[in-house]
C-alpha atoms as a PDB file:
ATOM      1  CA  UNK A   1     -12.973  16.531  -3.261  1.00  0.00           C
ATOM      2  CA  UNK A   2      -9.562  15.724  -4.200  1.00  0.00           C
ATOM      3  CA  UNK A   3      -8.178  11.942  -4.232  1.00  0.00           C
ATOM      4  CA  UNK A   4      -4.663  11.031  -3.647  1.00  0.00           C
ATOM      5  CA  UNK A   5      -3.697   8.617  -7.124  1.00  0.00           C
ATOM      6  CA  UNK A   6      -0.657   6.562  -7.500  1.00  0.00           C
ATOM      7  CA  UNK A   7       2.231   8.211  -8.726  1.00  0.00           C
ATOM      8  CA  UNK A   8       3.776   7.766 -11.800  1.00  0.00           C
ATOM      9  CA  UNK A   9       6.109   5.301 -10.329  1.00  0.00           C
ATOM     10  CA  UNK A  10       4.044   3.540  -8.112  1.00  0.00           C
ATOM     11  CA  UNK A  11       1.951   0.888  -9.658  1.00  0.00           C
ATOM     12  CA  UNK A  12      -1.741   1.381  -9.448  1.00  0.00           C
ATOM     13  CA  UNK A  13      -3.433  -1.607  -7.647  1.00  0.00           C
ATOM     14  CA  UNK A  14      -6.792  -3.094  -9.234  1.00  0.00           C
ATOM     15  CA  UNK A  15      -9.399  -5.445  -8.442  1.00  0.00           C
ATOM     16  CA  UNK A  16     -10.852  -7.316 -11.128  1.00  0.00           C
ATOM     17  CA  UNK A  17     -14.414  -9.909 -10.714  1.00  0.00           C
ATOM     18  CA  UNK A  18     -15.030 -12.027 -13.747  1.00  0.00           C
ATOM     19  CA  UNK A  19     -11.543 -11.929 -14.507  1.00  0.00           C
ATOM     20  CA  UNK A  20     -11.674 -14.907 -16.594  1.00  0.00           C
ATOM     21  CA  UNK A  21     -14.478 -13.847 -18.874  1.00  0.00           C
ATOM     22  CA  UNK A  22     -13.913 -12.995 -22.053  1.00  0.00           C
ATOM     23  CA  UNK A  23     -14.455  -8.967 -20.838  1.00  0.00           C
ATOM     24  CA  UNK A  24     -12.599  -9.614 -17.418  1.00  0.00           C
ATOM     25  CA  UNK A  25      -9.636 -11.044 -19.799  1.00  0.00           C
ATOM     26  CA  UNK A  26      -9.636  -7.915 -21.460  1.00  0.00           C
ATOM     27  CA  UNK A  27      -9.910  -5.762 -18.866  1.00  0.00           C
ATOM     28  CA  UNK A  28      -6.929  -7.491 -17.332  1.00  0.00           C
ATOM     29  CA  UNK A  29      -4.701  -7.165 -20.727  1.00  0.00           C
ATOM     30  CA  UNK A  30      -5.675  -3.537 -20.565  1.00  0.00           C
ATOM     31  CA  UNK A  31      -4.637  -2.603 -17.122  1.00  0.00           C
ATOM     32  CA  UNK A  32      -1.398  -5.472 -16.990  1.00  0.00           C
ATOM     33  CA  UNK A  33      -0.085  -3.143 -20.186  1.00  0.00           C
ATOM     34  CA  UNK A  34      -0.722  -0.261 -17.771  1.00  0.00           C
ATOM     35  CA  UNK A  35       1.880  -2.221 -15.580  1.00  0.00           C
ATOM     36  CA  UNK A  36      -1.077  -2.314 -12.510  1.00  0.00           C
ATOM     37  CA  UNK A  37      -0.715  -5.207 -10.216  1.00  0.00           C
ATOM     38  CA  UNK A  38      -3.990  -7.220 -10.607  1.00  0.00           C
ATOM     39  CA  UNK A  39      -6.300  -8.984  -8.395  1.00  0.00           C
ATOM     40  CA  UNK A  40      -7.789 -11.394 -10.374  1.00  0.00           C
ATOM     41  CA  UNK A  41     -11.405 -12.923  -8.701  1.00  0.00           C
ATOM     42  CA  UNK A  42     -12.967 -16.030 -10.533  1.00  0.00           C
ATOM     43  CA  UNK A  43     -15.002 -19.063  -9.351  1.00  0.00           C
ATOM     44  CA  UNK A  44     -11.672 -21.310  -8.934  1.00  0.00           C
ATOM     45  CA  UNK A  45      -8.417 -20.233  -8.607  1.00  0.00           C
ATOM     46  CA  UNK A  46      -7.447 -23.051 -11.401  1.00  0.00           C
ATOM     47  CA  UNK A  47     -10.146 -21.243 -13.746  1.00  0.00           C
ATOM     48  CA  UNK A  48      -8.173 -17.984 -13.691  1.00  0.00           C
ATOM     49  CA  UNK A  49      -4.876 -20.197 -13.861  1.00  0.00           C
ATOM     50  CA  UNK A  50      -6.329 -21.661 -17.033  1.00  0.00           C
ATOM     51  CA  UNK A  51      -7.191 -18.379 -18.345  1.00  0.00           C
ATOM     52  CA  UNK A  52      -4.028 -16.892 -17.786  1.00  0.00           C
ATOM     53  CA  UNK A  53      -1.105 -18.749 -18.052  1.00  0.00           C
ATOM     54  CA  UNK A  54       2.230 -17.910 -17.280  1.00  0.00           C
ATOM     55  CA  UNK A  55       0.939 -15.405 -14.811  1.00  0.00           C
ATOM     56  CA  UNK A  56       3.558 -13.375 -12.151  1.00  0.00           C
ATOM     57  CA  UNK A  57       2.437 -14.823  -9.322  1.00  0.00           C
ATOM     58  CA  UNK A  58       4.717 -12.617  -7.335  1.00  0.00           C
ATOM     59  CA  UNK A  59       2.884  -9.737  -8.897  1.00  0.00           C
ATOM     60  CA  UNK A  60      -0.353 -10.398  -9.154  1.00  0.00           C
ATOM     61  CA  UNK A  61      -2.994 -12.577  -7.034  1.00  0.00           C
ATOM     62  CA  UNK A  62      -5.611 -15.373  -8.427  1.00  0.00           C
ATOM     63  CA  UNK A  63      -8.442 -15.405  -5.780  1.00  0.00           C
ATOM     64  CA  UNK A  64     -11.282 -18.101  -5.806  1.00  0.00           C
ATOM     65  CA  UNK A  65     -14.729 -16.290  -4.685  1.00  0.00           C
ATOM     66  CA  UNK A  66     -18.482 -16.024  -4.850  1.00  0.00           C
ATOM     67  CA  UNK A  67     -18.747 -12.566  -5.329  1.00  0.00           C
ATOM     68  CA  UNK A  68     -22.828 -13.430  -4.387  1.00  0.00           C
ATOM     69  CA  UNK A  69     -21.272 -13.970  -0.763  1.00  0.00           C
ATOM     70  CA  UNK A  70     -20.791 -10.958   1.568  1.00  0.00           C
ATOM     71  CA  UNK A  71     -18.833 -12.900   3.448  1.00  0.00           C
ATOM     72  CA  UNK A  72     -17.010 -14.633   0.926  1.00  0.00           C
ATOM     73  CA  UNK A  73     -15.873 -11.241  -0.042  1.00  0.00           C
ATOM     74  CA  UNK A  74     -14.895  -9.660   3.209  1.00  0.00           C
ATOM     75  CA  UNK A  75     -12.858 -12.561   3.498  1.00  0.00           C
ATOM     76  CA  UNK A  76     -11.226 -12.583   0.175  1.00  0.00           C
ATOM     77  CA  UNK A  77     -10.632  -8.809   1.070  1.00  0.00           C
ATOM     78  CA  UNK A  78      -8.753  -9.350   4.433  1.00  0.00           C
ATOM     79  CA  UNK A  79      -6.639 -11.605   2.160  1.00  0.00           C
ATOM     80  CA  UNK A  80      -6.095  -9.258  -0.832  1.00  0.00           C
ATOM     81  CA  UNK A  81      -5.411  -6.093   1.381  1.00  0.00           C
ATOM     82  CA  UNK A  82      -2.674  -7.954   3.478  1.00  0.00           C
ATOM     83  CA  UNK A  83      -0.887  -8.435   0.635  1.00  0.00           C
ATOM     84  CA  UNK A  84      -1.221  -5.299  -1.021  1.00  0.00           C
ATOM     85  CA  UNK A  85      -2.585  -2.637   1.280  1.00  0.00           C
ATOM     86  CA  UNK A  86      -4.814  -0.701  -0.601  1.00  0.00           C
ATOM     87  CA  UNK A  87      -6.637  -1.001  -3.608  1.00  0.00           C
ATOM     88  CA  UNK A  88      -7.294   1.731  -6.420  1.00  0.00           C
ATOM     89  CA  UNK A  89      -9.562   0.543  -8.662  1.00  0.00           C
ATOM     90  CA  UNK A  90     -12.478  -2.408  -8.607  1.00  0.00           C
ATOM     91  CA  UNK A  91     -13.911  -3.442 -11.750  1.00  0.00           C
ATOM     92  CA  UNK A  92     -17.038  -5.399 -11.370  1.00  0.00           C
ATOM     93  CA  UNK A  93     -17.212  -7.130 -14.333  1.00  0.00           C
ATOM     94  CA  UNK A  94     -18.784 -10.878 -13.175  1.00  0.00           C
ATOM     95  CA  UNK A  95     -22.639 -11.292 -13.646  1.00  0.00           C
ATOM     96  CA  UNK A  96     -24.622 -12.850 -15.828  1.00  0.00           C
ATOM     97  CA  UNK A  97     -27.306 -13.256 -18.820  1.00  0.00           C
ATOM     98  CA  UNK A  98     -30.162 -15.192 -19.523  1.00  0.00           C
ATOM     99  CA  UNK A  99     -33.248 -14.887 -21.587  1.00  0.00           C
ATOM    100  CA  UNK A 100     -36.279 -15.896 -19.575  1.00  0.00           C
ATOM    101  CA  UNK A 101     -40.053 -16.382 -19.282  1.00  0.00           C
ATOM    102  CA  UNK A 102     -42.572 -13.720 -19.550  1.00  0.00           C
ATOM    103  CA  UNK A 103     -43.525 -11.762 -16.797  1.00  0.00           C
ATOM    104  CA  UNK A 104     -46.472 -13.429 -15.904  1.00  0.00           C
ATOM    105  CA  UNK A 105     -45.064 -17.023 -16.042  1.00  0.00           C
ATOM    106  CA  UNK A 106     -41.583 -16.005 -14.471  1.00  0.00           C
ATOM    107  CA  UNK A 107     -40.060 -18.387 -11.911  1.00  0.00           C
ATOM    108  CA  UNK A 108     -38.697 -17.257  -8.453  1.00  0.00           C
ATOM    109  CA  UNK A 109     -35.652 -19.221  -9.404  1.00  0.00           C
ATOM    110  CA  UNK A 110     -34.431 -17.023 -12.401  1.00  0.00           C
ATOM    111  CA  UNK A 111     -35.646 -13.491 -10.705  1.00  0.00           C
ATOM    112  CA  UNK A 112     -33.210 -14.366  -7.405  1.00  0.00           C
ATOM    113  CA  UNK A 113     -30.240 -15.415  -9.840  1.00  0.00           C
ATOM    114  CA  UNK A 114     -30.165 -12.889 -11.757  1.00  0.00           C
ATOM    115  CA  UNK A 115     -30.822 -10.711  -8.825  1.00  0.00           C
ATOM    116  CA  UNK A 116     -27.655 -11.881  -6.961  1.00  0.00           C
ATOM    117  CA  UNK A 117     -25.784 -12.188  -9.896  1.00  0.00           C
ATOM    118  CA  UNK A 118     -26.070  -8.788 -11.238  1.00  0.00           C
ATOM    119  CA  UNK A 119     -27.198  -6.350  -8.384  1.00  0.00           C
ATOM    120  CA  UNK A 120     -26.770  -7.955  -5.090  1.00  0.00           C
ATOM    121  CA  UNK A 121     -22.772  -9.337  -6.319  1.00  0.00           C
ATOM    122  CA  UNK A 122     -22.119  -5.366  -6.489  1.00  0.00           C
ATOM    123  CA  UNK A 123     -23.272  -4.861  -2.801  1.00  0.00           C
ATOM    124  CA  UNK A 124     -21.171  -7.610  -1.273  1.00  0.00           C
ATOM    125  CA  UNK A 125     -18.059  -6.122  -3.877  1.00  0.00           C
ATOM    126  CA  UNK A 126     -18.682  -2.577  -2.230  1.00  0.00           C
ATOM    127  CA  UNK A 127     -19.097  -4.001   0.990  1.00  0.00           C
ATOM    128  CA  UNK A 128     -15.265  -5.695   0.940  1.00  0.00           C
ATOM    129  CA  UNK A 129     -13.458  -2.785  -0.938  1.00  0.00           C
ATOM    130  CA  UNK A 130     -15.165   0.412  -0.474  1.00  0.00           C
ATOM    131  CA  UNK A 131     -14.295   0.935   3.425  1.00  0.00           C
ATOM    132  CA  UNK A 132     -10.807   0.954   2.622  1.00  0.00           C
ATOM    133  CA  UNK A 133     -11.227   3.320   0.094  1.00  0.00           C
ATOM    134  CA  UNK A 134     -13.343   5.829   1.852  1.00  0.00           C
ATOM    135  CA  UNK A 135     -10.402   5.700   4.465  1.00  0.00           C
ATOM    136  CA  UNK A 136      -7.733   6.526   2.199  1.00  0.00           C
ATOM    137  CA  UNK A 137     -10.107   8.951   0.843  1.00  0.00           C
ATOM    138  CA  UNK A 138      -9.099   7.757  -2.629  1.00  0.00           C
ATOM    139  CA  UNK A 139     -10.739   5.264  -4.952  1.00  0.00           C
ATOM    140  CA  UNK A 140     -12.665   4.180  -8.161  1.00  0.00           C
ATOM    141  CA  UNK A 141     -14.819   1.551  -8.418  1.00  0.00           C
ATOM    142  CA  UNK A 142     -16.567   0.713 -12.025  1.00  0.00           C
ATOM    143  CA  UNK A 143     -19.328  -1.791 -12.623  1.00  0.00           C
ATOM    144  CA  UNK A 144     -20.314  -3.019 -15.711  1.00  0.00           C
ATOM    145  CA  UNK A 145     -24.330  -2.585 -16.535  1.00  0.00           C
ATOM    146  CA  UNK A 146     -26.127  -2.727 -19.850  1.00  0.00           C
ATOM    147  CA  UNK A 147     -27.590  -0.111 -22.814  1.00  0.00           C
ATOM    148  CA  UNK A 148     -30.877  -2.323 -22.351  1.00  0.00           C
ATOM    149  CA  UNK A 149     -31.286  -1.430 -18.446  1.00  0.00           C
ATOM    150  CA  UNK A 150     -33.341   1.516 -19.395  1.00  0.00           C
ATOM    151  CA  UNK A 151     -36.697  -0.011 -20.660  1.00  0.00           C
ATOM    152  CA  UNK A 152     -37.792  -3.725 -20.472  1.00  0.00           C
ATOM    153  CA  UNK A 153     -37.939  -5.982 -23.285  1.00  0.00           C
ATOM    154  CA  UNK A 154     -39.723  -9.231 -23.539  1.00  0.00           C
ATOM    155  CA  UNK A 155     -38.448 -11.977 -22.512  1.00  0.00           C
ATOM    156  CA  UNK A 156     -35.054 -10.190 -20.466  1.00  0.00           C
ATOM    157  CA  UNK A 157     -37.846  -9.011 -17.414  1.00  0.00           C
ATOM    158  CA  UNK A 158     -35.353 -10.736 -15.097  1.00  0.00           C
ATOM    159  CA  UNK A 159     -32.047  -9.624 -16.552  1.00  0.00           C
ATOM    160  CA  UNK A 160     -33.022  -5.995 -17.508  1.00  0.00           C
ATOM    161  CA  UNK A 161     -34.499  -5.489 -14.037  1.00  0.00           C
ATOM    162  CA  UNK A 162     -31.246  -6.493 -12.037  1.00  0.00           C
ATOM    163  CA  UNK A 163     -28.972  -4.217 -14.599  1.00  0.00           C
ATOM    164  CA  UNK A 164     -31.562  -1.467 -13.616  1.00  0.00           C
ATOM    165  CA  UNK A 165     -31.336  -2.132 -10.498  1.00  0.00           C
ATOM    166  CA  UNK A 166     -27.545  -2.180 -10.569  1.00  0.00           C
ATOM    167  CA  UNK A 167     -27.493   1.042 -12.160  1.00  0.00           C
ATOM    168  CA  UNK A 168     -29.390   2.393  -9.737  1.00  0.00           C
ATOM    169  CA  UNK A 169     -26.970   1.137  -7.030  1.00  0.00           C
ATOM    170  CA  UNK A 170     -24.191   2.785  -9.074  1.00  0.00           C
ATOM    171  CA  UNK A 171     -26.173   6.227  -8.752  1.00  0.00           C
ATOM    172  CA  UNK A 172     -26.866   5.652  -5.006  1.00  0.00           C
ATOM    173  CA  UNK A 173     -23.109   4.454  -4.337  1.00  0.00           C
ATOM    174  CA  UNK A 174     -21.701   7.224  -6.297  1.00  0.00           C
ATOM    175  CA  UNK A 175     -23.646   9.806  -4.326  1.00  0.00           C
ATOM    176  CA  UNK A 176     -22.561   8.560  -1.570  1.00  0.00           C
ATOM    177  CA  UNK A 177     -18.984   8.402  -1.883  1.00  0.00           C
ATOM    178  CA  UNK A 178     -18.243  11.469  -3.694  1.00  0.00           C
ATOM    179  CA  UNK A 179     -17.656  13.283  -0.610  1.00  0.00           C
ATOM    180  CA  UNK A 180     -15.388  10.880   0.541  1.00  0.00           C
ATOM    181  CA  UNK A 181     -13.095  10.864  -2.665  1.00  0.00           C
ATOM    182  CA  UNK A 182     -14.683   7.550  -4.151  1.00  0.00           C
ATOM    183  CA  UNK A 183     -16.096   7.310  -7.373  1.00  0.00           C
ATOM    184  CA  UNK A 184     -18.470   4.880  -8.539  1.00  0.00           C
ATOM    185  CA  UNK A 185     -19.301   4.534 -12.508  1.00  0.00           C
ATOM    186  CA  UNK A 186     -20.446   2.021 -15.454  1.00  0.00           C
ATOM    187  CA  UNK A 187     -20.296   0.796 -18.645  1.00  0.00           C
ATOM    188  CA  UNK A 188     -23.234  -0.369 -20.259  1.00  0.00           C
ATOM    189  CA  UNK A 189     -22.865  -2.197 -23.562  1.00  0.00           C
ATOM    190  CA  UNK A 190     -25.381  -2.935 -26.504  1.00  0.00           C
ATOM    191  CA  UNK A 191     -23.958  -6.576 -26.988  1.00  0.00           C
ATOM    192  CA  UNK A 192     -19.994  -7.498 -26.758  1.00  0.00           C
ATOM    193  CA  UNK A 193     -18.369  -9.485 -29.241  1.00  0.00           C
ATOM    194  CA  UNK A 194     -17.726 -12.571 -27.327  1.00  0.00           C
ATOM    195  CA  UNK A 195     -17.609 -16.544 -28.123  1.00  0.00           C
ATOM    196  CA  UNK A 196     -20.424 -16.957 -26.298  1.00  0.00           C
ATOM    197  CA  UNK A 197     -22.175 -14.123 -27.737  1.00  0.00           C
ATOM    198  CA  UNK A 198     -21.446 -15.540 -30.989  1.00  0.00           C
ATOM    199  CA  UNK A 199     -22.379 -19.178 -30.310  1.00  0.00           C
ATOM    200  CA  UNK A 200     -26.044 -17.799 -29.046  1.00  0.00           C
ATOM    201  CA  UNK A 201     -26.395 -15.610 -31.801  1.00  0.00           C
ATOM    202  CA  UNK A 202     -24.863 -17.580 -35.052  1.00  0.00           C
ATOM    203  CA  UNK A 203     -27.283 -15.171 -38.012  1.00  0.00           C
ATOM    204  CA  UNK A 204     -26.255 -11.854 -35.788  1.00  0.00           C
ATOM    205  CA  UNK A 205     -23.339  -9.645 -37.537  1.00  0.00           C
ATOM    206  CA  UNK A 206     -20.682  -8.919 -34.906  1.00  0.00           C
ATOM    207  CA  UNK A 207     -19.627  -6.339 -36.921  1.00  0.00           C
ATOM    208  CA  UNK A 208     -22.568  -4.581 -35.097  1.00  0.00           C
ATOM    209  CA  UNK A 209     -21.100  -5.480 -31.475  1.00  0.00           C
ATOM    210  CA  UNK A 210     -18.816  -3.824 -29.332  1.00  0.00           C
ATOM    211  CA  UNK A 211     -15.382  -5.203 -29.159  1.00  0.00           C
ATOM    212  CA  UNK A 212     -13.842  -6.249 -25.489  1.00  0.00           C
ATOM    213  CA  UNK A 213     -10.718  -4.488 -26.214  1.00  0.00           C
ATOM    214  CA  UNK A 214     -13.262  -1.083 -26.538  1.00  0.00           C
ATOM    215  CA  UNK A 215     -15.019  -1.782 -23.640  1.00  0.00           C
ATOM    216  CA  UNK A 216     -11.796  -2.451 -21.284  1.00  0.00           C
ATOM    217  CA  UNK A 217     -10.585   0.751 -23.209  1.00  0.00           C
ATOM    218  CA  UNK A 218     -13.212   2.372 -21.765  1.00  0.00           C
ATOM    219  CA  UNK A 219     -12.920   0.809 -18.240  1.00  0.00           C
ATOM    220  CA  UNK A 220      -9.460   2.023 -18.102  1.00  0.00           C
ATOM    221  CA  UNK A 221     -10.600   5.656 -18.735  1.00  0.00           C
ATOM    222  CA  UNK A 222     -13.325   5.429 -15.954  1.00  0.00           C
ATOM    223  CA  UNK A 223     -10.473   4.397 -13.860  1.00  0.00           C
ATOM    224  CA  UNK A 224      -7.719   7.775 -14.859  1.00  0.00           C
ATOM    225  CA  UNK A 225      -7.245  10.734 -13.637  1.00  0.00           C
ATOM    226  CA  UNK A 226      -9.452  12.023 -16.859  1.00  0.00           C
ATOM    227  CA  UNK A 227     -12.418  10.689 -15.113  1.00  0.00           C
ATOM    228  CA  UNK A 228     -12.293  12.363 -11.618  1.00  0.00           C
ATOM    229  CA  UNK A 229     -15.588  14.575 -12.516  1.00  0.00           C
ATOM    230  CA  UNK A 230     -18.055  11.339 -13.386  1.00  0.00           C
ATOM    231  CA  UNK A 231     -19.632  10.402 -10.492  1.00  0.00           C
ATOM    232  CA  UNK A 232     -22.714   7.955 -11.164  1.00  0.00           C
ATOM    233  CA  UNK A 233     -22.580   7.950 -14.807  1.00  0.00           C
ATOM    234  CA  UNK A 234     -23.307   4.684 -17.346  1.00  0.00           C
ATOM    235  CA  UNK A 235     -21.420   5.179 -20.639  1.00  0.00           C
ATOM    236  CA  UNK A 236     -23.642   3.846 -23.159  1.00  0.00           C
ATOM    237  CA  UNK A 237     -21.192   1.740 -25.707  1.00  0.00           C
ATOM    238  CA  UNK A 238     -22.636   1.054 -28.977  1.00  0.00           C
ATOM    239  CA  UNK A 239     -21.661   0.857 -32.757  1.00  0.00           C
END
């Protein structure tokens, strides 16, 4: 079906989770250069004020929320939609990683967080944006999964099965929506070259790791008109 995109000279409008992260940062850089007006969602509106500095405020919005909370989201929503009316684009970057226990001495306690963190936070996104979308028969909205979400690995049970099941949300969504002019799409990276990343993994070679700056490259194509036939698809980034 065809979607209605913003014209050349009407700013495209884009939802970002995680924005202070050293991905959602990039992702950010990469649409703001785009000239997009950004919605940036973080934990604390003086974390994303922190992270970027000097920000339009006129322009763009900082918006404090647990994007765990379906209700913290339709409400952050109803805000973000007043001011700008419709949204384009939602990247779902926030989530998390942590290495765990084996399966058979796994705690409840890690399984639920990285549950919420990484599958359930892209229901309660969907739930706040894609209604809107579906009504203006228009949309994208890109998650961010992982290369490893395939096949489980020890001591990740916990995070591998919530980026499977996240990918498998991504399918479900993106079958869903097609007809109504929404897609839904990944990324899924090996490892990204982040400070954190690097900190956990001092003897690793980054060299070996996928840049941000790719990976929001490759956010922003999932987002163009050059990606209006992927529906459901995980773009495997590697070096």
């Amino acid at each position: 079906m065809a979607t209605s995109l913003p014209s050349a000279s009407e700013p495209s409008h884009v939802v970002i989770t995680g924005a202070a992260g050293a991905l959602g940062r990039a992702v950010v850089q990469r649409f703001m250069g785009d000239g997009a007006r950004l919605v940036l969602i973080g934990h604390s509106e003086s974390q994303l004020a922190d992270a970027f500095p000097g920000l339009d405020n006129s322009r763009h919005l900082l918006i404090a929320a647990d994007v765990t909370s379906d209700t913290g989201m339709q409400a952050a929503a109803g805000q973000i939609l007043q001011a700008f009316q419709h949204i384009d684009t939602v990247v779902h970057v926030a989530g998390g990683f942590e290495m765990g226990a084996s399966v058979h001495t796994l705690d409840r306690a890690s399984w639920d967080r990285m549950m919420n963190l990484n599958a359930w936070s892209f229901v309660a996104v969907a739930q706040a944006f894609v209604p809107s979308m579906v009504e203006r028969k228009a949309g994208s909205v890109i998650a961010v999964t992982a290369k490893v979400a395939g096949r489980g690995l020890a001591a990740m049970s916990a995070y591998i099965a919530s980026k499977s099941a996240l990918q498998r949300l991504v399918e479900a969504a993106a079958a869903e929506l097609s007809p109504h002019g929404v897609r839904v799409n990944s990324i899924a990276p090996s490892v990204l070259d982040t400070p954190a990343n690097r900190q956990a993994m001092p003897d690793a070679n980054p060299a070996d790791w996928v840049s941000t700056d790719v990976a929001a490259q490759t956010v922003a194509f999932l987002a163009s008109p050059a990606a209006q036939a992927l529906h459901g698809q995980h773009l495997t980034l590697d070096v």
